[in-house]
C-alpha atoms as a PDB file:
ATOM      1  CA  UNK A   1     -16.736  -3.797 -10.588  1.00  0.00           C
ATOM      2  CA  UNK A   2     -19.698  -3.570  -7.715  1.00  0.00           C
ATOM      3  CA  UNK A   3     -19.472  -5.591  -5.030  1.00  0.00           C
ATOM      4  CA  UNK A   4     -20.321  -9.459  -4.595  1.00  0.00           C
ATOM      5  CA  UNK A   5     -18.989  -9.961  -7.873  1.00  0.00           C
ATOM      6  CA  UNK A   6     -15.923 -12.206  -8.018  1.00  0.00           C
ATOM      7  CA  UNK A   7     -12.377 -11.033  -9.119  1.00  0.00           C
ATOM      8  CA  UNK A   8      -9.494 -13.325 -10.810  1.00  0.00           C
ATOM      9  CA  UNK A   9      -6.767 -13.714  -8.934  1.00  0.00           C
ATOM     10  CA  UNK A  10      -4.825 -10.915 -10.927  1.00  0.00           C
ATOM     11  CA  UNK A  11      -7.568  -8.948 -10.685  1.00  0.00           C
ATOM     12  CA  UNK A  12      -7.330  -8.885  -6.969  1.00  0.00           C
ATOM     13  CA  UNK A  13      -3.975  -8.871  -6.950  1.00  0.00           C
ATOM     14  CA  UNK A  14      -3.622  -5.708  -8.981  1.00  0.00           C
ATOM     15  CA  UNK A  15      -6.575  -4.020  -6.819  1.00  0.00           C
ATOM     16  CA  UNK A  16      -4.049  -4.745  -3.858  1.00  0.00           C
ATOM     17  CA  UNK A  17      -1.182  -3.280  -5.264  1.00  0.00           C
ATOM     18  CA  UNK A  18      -3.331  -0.038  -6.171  1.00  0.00           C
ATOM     19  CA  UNK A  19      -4.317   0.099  -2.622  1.00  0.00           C
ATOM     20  CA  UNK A  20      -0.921  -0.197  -1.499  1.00  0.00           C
ATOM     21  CA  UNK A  21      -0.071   2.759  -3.657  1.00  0.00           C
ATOM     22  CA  UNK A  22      -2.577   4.853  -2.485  1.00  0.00           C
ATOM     23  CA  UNK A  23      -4.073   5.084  -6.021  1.00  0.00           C
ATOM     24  CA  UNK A  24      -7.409   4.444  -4.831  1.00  0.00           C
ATOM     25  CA  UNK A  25      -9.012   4.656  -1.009  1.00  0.00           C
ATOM     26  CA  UNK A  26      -9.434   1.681   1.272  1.00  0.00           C
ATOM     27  CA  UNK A  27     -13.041   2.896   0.818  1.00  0.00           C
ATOM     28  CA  UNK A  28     -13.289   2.736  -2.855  1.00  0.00           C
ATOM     29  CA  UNK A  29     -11.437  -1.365  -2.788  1.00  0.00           C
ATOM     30  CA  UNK A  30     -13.726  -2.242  -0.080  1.00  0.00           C
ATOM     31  CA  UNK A  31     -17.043  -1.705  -1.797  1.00  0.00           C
ATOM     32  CA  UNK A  32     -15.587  -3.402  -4.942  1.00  0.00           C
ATOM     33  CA  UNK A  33     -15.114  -6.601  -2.459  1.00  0.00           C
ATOM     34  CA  UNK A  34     -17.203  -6.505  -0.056  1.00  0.00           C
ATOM     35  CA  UNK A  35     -15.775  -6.096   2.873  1.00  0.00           C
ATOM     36  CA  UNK A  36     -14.939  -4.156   5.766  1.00  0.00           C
ATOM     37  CA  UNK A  37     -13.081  -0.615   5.324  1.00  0.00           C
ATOM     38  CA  UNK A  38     -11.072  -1.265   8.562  1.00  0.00           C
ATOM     39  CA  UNK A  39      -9.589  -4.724   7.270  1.00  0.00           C
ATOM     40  CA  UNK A  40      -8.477  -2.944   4.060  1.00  0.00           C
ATOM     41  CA  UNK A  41      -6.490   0.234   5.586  1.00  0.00           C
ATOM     42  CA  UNK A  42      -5.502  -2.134   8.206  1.00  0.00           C
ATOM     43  CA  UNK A  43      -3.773  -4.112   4.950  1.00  0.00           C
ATOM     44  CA  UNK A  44      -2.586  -1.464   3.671  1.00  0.00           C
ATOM     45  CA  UNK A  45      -0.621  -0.207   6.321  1.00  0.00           C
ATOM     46  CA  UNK A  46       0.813  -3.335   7.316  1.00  0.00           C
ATOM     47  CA  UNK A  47       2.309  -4.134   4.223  1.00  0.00           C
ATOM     48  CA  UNK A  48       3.588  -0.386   3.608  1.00  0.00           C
ATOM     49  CA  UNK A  49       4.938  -1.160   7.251  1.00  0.00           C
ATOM     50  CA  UNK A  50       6.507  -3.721   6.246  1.00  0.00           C
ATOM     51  CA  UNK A  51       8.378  -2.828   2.869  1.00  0.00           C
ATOM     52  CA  UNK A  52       9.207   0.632   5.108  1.00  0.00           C
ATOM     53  CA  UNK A  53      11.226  -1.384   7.472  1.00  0.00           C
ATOM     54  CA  UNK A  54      13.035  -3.149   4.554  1.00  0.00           C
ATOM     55  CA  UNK A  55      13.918  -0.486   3.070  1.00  0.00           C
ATOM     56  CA  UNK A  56      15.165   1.549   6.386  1.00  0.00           C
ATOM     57  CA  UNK A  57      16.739  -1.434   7.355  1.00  0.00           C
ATOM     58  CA  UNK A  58      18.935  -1.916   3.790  1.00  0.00           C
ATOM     59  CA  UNK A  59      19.760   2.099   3.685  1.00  0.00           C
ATOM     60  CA  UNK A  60      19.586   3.101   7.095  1.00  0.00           C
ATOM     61  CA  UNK A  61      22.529   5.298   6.662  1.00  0.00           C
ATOM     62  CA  UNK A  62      20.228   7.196   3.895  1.00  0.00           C
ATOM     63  CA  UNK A  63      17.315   7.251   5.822  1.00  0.00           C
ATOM     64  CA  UNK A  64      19.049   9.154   8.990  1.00  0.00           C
ATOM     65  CA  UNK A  65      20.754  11.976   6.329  1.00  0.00           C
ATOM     66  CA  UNK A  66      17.638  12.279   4.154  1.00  0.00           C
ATOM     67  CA  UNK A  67      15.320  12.728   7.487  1.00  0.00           C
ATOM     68  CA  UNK A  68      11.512  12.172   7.795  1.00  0.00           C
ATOM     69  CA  UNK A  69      10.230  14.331   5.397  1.00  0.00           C
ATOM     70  CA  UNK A  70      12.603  13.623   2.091  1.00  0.00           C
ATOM     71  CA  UNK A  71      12.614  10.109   3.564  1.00  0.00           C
ATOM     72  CA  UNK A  72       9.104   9.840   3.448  1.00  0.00           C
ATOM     73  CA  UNK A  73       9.521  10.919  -0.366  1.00  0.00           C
ATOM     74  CA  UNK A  74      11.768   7.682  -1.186  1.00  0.00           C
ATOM     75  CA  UNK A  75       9.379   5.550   0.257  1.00  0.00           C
ATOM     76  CA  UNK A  76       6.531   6.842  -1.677  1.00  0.00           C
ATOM     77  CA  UNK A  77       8.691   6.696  -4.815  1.00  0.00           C
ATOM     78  CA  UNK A  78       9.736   2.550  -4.578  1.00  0.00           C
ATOM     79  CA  UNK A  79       5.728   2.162  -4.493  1.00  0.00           C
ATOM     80  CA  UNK A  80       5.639   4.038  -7.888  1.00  0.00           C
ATOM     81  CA  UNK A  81       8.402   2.512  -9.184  1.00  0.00           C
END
């Protein structure tokens, strides 16, 4: 899909979701829309943010034994899950 062409709604949504998974680049989902690069990594790290805070907030207690870098490795995992 190019840009200017319009998307169903689960089209969009699944486009989202591979952005949030890092599957494909803010760069790559903003030419298929149409829209500004920043917005789109901007959107993606909010809502990464934001499901990272869940998540350290349920198992903090995991988060402080694992540290950063195995840590890091859970979050990435729930987004493939």
């Amino acid at each position: 899909m190019m840009g200017n062409q319009s998307h169903t709604l689960v089209e969009l949504q699944r486009l989202m979701h591979r952005l949030i998974r890092r599957e494909v680049s803010p760069a790559e989902v903003a030419c298929s829309l149409d829209v500004p690069v920043e917005r789109l990594d901007l959107y993606r790290r909010m809502a990464r943010g934001r499901i990272e805070t869940a998540l350290v907030q349920t198992y903090a207690c995991l988060s402080v034994v694992l540290g950063p870098v195995k840590w890091a490795r859970v979050v990435d995992g729930y987004y493939l899950a």
